[in-house]
N, C-alpha and C. Protein backbone atom coordinates (compact mmCIF):
# COMPACT_ATOMS: atom_id res chain seq x y z
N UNK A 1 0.82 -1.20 0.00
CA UNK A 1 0.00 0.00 0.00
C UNK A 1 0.87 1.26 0.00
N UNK A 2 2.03 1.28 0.58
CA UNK A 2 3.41 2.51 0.67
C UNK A 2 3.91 2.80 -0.33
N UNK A 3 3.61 1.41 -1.50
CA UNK A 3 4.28 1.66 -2.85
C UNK A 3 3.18 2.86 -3.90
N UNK A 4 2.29 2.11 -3.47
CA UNK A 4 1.13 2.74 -3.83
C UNK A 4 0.94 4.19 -3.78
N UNK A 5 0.45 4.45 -2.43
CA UNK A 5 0.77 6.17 -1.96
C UNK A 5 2.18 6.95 -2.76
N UNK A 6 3.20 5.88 -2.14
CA UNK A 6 4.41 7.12 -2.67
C UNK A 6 4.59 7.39 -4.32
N UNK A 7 4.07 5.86 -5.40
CA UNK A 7 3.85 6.61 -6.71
C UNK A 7 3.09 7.48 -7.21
N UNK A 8 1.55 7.55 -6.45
CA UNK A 8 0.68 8.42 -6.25
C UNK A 8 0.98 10.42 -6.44
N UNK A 9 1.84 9.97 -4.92
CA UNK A 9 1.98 11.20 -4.48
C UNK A 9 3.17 12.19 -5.58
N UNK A 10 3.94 11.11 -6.10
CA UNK A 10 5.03 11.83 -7.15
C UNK A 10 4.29 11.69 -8.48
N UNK A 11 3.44 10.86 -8.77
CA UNK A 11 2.37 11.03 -10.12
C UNK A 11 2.19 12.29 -9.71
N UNK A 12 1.40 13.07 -8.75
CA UNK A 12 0.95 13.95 -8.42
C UNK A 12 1.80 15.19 -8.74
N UNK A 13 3.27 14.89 -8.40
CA UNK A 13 4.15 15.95 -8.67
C UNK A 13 4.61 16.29 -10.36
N UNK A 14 4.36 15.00 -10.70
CA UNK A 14 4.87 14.74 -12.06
C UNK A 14 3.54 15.27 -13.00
N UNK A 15 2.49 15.34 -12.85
CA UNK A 15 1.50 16.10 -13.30
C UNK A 15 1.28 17.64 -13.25
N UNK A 16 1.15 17.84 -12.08
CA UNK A 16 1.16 19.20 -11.87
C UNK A 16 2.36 20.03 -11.40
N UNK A 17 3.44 20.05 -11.79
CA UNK A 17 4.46 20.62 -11.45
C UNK A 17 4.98 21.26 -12.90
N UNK A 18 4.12 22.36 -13.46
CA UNK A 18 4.66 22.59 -14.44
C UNK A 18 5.20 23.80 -14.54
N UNK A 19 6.45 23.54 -15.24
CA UNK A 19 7.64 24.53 -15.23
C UNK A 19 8.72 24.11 -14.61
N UNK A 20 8.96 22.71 -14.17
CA UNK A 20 10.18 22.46 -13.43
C UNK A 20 10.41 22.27 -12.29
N UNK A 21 11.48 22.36 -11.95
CA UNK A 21 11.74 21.52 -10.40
C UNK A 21 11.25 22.56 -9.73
N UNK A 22 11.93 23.77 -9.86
CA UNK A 22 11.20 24.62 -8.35
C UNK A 22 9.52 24.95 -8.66
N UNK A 23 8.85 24.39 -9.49
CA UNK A 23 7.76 24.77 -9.57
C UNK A 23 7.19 23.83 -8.68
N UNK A 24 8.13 22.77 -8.82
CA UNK A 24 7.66 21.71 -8.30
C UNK A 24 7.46 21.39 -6.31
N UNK A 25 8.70 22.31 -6.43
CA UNK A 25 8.73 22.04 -4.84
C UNK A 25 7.79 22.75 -3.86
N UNK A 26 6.72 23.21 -4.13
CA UNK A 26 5.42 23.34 -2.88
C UNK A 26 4.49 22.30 -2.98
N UNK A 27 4.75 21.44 -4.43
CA UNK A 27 3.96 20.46 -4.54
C UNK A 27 4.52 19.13 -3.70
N UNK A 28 5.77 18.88 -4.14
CA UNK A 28 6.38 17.88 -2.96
C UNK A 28 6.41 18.28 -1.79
N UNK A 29 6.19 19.47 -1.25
CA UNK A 29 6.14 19.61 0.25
C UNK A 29 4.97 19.41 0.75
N UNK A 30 3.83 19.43 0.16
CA UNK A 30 2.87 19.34 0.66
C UNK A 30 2.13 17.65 0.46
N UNK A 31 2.58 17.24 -0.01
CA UNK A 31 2.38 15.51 0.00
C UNK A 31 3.19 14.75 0.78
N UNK A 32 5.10 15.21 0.76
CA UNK A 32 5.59 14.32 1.40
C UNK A 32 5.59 14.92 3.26
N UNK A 33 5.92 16.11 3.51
CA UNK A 33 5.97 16.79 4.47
C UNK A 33 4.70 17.05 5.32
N UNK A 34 3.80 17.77 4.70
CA UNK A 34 2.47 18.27 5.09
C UNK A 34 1.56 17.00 5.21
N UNK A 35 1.01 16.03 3.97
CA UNK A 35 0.30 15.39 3.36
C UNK A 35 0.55 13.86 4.29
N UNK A 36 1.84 13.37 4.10
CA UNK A 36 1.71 12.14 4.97
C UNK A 36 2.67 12.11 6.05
N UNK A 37 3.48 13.17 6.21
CA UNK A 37 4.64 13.34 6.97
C UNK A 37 5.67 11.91 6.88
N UNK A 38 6.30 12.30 5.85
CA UNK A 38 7.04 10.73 5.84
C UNK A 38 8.63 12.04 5.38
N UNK A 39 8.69 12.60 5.79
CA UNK A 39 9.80 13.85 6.14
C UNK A 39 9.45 14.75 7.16
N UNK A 40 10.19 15.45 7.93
CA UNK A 40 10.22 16.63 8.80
C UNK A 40 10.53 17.87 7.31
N UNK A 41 9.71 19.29 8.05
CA UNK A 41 10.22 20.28 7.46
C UNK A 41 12.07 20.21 6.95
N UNK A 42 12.71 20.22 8.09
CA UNK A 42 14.13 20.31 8.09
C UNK A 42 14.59 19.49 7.11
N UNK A 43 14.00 17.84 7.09
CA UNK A 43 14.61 17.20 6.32
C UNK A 43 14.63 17.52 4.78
N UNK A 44 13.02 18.14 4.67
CA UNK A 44 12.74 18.52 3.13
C UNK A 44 13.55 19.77 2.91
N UNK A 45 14.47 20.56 3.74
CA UNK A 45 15.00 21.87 3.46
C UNK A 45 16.19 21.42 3.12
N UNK A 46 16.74 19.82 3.54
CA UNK A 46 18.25 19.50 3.43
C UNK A 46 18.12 18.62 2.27
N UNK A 47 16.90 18.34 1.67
CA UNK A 47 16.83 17.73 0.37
C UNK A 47 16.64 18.24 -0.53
N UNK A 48 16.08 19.50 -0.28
CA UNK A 48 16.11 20.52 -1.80
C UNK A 48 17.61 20.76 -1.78
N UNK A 49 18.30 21.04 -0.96
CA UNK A 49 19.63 21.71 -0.95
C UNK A 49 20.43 20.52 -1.52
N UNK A 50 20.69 19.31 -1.49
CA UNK A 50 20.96 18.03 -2.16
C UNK A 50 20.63 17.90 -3.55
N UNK A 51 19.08 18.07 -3.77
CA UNK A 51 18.95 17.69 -4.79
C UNK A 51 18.98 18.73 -5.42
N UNK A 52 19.52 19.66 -5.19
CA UNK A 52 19.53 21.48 -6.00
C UNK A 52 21.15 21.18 -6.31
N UNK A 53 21.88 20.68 -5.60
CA UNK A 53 23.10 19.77 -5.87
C UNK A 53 23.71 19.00 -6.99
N UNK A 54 22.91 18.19 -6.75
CA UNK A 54 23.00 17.02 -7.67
C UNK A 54 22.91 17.23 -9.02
N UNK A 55 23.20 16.36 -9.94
CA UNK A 55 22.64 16.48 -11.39
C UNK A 55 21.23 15.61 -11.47
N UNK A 56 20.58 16.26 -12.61
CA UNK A 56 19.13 16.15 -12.75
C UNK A 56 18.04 17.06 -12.32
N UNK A 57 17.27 16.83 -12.48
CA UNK A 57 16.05 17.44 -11.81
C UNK A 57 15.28 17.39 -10.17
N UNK A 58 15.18 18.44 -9.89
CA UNK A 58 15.37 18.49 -8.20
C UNK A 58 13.89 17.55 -8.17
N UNK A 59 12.75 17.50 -9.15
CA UNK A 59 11.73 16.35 -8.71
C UNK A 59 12.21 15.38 -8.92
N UNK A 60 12.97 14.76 -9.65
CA UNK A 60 13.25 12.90 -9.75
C UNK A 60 14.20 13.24 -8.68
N UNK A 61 15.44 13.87 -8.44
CA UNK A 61 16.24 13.94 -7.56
C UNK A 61 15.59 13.53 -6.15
N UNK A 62 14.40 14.46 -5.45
CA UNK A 62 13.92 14.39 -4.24
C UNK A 62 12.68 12.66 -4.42
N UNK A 63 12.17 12.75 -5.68
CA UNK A 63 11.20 11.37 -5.43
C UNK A 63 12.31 10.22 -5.29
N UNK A 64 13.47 10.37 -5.67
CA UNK A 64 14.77 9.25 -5.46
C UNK A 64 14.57 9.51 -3.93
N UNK A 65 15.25 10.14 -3.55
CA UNK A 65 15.46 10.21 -1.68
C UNK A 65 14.41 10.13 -1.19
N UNK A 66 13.47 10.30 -0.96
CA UNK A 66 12.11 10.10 0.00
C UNK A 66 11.66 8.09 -0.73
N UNK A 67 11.80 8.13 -2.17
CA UNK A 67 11.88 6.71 -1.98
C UNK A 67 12.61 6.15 -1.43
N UNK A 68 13.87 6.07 -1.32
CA UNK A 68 14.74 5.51 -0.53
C UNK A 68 14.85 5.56 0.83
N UNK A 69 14.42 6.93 1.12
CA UNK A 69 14.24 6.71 2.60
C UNK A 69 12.83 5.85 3.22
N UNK A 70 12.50 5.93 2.44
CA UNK A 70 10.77 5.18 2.62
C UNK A 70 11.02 3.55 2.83
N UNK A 71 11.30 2.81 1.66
CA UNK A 71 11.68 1.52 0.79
C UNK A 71 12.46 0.98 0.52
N UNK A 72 13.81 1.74 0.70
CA UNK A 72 14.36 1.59 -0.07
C UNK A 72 15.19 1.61 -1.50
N UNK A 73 15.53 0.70 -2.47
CA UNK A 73 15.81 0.78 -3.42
C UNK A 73 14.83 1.06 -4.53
N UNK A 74 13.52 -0.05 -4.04
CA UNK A 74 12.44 -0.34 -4.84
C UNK A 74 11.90 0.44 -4.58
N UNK A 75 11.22 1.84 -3.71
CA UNK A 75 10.85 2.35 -3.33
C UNK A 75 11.31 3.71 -4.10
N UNK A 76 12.62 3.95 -3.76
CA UNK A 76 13.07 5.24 -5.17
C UNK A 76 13.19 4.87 -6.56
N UNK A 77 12.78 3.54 -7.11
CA UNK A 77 11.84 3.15 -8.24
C UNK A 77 11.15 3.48 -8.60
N UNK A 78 10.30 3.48 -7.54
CA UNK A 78 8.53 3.66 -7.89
C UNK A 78 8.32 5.08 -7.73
N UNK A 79 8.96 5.68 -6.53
CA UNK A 79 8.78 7.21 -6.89
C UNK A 79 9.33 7.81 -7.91
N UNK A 80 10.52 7.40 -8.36
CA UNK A 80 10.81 7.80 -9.63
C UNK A 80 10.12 7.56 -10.83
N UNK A 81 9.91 6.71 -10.85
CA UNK A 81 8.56 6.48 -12.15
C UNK A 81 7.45 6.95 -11.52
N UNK A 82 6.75 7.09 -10.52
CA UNK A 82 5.73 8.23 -10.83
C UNK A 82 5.97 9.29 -11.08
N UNK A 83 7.51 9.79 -11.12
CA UNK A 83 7.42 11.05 -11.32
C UNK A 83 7.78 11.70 -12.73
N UNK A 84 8.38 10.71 -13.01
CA UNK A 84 8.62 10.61 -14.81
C UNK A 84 7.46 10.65 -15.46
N UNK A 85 6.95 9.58 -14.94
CA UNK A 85 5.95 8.94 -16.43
C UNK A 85 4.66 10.21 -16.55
N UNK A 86 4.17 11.12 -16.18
CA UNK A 86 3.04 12.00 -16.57
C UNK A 86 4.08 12.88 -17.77
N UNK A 87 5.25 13.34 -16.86
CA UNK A 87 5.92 14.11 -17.99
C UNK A 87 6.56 13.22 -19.34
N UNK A 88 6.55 12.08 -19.05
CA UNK A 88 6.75 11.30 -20.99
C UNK A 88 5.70 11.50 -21.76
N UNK A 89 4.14 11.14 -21.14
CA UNK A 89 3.25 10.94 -21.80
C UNK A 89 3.06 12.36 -22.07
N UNK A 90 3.34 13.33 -21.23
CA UNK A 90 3.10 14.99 -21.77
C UNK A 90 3.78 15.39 -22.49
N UNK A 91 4.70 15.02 -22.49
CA UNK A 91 5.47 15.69 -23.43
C UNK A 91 5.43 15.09 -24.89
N UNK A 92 5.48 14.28 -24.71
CA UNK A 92 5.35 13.12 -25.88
C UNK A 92 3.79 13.94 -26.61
N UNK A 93 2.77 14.28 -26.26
CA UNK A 93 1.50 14.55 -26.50
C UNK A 93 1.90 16.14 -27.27
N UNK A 94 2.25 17.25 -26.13
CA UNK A 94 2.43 18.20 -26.63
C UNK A 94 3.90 18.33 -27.26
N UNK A 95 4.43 17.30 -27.77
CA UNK A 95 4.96 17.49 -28.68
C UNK A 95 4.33 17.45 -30.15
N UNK A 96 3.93 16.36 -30.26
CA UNK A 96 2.85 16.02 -31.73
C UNK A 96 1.86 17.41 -31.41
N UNK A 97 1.16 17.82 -30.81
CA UNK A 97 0.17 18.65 -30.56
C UNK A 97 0.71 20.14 -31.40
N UNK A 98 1.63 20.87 -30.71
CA UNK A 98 2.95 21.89 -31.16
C UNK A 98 3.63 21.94 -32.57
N UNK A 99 3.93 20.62 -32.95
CA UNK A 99 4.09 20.65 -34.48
C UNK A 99 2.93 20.61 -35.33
N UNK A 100 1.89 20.01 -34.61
CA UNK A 100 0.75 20.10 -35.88
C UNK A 100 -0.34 21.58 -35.69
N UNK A 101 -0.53 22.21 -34.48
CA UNK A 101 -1.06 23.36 -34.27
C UNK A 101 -0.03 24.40 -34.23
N UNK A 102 1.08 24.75 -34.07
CA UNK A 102 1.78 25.80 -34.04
C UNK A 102 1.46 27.22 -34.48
N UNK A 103 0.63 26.78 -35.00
CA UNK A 103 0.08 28.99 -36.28
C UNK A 103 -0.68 29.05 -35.19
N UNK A 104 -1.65 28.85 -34.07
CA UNK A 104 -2.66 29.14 -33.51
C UNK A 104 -2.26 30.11 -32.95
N UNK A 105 -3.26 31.25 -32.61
CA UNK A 105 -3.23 32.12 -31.44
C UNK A 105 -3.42 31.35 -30.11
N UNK A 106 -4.25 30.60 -29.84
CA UNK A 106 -4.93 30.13 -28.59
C UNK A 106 -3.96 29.59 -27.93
N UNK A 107 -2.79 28.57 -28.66
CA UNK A 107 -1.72 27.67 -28.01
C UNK A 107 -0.43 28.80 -27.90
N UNK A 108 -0.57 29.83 -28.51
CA UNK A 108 0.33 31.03 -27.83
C UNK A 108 -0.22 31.61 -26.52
N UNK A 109 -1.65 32.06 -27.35
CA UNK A 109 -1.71 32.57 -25.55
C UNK A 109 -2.21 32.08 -23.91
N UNK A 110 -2.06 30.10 -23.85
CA UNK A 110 -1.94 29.54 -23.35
C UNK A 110 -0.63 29.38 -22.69
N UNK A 111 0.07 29.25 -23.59
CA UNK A 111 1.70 29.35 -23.09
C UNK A 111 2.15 30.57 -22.88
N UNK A 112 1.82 31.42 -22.88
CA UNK A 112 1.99 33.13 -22.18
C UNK A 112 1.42 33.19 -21.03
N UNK A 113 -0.07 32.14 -20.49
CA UNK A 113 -0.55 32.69 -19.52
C UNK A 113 -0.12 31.40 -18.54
N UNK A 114 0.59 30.32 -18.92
CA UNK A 114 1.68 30.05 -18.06
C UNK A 114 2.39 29.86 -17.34
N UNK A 115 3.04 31.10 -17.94
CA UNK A 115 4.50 31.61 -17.52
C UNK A 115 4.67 32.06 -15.93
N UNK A 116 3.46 32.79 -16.17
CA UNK A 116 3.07 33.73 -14.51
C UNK A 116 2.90 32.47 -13.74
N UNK A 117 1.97 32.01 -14.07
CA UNK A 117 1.88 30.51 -13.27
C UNK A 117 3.07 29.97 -12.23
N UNK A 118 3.79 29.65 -13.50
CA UNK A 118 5.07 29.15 -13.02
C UNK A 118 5.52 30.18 -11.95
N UNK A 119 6.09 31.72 -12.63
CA UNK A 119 6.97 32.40 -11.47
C UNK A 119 6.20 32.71 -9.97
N UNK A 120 5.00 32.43 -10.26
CA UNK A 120 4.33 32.52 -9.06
C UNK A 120 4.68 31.02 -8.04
N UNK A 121 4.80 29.87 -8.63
CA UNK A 121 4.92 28.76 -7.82
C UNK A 121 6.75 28.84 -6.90
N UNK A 122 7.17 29.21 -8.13
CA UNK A 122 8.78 29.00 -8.07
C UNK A 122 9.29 30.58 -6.62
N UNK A 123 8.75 31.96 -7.12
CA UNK A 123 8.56 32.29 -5.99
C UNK A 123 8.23 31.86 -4.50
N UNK A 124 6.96 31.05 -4.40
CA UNK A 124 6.19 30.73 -3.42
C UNK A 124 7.42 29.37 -2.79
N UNK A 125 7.97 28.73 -3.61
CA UNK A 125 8.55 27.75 -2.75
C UNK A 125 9.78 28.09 -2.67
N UNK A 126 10.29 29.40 -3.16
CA UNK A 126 11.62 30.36 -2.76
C UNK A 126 11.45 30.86 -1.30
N UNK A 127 10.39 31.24 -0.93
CA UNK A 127 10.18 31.61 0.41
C UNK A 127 9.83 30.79 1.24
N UNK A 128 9.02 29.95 1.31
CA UNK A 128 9.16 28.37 1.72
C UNK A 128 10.42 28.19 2.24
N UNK A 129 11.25 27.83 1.75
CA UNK A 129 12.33 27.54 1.56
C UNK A 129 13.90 28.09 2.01
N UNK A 130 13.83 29.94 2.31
CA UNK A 130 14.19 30.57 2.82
C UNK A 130 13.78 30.45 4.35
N UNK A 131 12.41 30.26 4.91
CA UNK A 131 12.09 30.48 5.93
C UNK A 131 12.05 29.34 6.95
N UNK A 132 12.51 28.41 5.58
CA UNK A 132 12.48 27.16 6.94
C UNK A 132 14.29 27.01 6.81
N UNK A 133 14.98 28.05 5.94
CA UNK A 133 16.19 27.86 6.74
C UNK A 133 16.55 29.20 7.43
N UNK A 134 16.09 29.69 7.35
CA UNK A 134 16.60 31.18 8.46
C UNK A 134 16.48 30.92 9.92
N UNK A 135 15.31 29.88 10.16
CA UNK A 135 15.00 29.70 11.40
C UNK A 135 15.72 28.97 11.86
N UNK A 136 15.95 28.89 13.17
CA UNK A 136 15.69 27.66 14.34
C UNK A 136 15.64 26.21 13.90
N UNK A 137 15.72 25.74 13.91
CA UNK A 137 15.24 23.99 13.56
C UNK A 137 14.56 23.74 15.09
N UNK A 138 13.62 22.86 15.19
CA UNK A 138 13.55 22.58 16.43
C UNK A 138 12.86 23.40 17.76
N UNK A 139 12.92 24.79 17.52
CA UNK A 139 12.32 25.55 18.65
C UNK A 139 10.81 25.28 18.51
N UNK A 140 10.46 25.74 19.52
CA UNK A 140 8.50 25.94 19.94
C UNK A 140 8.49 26.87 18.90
N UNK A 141 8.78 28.22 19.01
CA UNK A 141 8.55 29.27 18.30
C UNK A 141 9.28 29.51 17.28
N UNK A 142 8.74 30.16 16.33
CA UNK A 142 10.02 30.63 15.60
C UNK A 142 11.11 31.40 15.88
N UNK A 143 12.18 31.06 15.88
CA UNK A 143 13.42 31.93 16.02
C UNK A 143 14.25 31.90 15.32
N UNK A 144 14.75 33.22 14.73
CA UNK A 144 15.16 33.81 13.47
C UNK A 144 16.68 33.27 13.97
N UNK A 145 17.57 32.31 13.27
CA UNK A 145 18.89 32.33 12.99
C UNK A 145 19.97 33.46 12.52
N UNK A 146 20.47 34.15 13.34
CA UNK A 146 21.46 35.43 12.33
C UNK A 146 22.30 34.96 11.65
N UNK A 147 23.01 34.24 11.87
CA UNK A 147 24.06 33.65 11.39
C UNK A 147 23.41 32.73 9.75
N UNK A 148 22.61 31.72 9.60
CA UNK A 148 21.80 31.94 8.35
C UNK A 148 21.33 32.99 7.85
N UNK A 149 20.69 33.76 7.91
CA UNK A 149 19.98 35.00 7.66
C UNK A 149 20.88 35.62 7.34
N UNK A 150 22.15 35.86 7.84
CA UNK A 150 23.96 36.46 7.08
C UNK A 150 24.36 35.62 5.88
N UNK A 151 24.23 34.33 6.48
CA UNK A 151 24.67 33.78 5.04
C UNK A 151 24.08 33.80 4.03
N UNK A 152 23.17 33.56 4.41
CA UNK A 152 22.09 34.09 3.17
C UNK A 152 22.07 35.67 2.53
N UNK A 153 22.04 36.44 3.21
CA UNK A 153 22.28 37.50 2.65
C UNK A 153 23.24 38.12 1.87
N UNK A 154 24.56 37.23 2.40
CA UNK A 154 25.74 37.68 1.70
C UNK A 154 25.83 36.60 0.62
N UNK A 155 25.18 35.69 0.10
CA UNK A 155 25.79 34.62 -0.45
C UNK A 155 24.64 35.63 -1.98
N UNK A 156 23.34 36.05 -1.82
CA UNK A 156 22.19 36.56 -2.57
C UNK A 156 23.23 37.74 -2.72
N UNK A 157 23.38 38.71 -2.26
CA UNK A 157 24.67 39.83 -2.45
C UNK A 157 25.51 39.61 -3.37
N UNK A 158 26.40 38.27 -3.47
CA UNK A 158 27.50 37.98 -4.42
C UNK A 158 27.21 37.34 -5.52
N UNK A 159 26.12 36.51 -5.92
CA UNK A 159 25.28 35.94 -6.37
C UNK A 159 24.93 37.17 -7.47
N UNK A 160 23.72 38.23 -7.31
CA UNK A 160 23.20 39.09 -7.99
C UNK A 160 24.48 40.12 -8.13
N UNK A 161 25.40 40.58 -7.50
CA UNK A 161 26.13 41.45 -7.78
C UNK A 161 27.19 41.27 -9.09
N UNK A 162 27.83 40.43 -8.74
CA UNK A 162 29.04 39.31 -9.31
C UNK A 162 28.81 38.44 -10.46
N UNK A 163 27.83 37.79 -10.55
CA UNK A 163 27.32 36.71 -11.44
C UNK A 163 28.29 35.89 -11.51
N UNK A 164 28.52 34.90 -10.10
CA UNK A 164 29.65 34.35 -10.34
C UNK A 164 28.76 33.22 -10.09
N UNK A 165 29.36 32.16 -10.81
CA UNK A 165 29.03 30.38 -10.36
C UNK A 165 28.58 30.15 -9.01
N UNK A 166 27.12 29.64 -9.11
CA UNK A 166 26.88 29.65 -7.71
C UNK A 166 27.07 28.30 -7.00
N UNK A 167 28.08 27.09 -7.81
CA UNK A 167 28.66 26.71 -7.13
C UNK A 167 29.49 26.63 -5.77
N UNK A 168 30.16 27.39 -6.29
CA UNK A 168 31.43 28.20 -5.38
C UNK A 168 30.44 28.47 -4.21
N UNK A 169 29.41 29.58 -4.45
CA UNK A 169 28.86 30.79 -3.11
C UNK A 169 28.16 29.28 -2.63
N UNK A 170 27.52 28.07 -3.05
CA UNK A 170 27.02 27.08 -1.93
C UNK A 170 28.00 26.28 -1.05
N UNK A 171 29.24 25.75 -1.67
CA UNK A 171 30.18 25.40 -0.94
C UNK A 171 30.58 26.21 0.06
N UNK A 172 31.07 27.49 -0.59
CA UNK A 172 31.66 28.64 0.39
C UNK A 172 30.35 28.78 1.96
N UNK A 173 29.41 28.81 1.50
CA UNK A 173 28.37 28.80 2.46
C UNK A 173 27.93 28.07 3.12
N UNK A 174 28.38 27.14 2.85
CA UNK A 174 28.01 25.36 3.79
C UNK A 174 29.53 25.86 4.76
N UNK A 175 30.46 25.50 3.93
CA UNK A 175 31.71 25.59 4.72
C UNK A 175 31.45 26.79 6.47
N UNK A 176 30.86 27.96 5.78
CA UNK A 176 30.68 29.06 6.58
C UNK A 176 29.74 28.78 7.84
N UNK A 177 28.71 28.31 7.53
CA UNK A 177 27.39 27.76 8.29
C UNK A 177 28.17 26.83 9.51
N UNK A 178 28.77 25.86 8.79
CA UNK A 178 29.50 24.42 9.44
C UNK A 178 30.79 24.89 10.47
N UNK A 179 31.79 26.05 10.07
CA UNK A 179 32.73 26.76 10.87
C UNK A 179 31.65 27.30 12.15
N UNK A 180 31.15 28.26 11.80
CA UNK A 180 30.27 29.03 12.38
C UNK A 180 29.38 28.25 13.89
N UNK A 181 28.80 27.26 13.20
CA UNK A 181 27.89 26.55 14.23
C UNK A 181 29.09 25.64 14.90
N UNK A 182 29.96 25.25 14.24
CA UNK A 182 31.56 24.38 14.97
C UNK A 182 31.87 25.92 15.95
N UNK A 183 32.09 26.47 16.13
CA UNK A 183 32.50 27.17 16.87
C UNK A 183 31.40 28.45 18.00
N UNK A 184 30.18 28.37 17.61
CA UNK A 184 29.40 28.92 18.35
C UNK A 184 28.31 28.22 18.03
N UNK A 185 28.39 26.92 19.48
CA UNK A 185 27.16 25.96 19.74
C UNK A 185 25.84 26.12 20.38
C-alpha cells in the first residue's frame, strides 16, 4: 500500500508541477511533508539543498530520496517512475500537438498565460524555503537564525552582484554555516 501512496503522491508531482523543479517544490512539500509526513520540514529543506546539488532534476532527484528513505531501493523506483511517467506521456502529446497546431493564437496565448503561473509557484517555494532555513530547527517558536539570515544574505549579495558560479557561493556557504555553528554551539 506505501508503494502505492508514494507513486501516487510523485504522479501527483509529475502532473502538476509545471515549469520544473522549483515549480515543483510546494507540490512535494505538501504531499511528502504536510500530506503524509514521511519527512520533517528540516529534512525537506536539506533535500532541496541536495537535490539542487545534484545532477538532474530536483523532482526525480527528491522522489529518489524520499523513496529511498521510505523503501528503499524499490521504493526510489517507484517514486521515480511516478514522477517521470506523466511528464513522458506529456510531453510526448504536446509534442505532436505543437508541431501540428503551431500557427494558432490560442496555443500562444496559453503558453503566455503560463509563464506567470510558473513564477508565481517558483517564488512561493523560494520563500518556503528561505524560511524554513533562516529559522531555528527545532524551537517551539520561531526563532530567526542570524548567522543563516547572514549567510544568506551575503551569499544573494554575491550571487546578484558578481554573477559568479553559484557553485562556489554554496560550498563557500556550507563551509561558513558548518565553521560558524563548529564554533558557536
Amino acid at each position: 500500500m506505501l508503494y502505492l501512496k508514494l507513486f501516487l503522491a510523485f504522479l501527483k508531482v509529475g502532473l502538476f508541477s509545471i515549469g520544473g523543479g522549483y515549480a515543483a517544490i510546494p507540490i512535494i512539500a505538501s504531499g511528502v511533508v504536510e500530506g503524509y509526513g514521511w519527512i520533517t520540514e528540516a529534512e525537506f529543506a536539506d533535500l532541496m539543498t541536495v537535490a539542487e546539488m545534484t545532477p538532474g532534476p530536483v523532482a526525480v532527484n527528491s522522489a529518489t530520496f524520499v523513496g529511498m528513505k521510505l523503501l528503499g531501493f524499490p521504493g526510489a523506483l517507484v517514486a521515480t517512475a511516478g514522477c517521470i511517467l506523466p511528464s513522458c506521456v506529456i510531453v510526448s502529446v504536446l509534442f505532436w500537438a505543437y508541431y501540428r497546431y503551431k500557427g494558432l493564437s490560442m496555443l500562444d496565448a496559453v503558453l503566455s498565460a503560463l509563464r506567470g503561473t510558473v513564477v508565481g509557484l517558483i517564488a512561493a517555494a523560494g520563500i518556503k524555503l528561505l524560511t524554513t532555513a533562516i529559522y531555528v530547527p527545532g524551537a517551539d517558536e520561531k526563532t530567526l537564525d542570524p548567522v543563516q539570515l547572514f549567510i544568506f544574505v551575503l551569499a544573494f549579495i554575491v550571487l546578484r552582484s558578481k554573477k559568479v558560479n553559484p557553485i562556489p557561493v554554496m560550498l563557500l556557504s556550507g563551509f561558513l554555516g558548518l565553521f560558524v555553528h563548529i564554533l558557536i554551539p
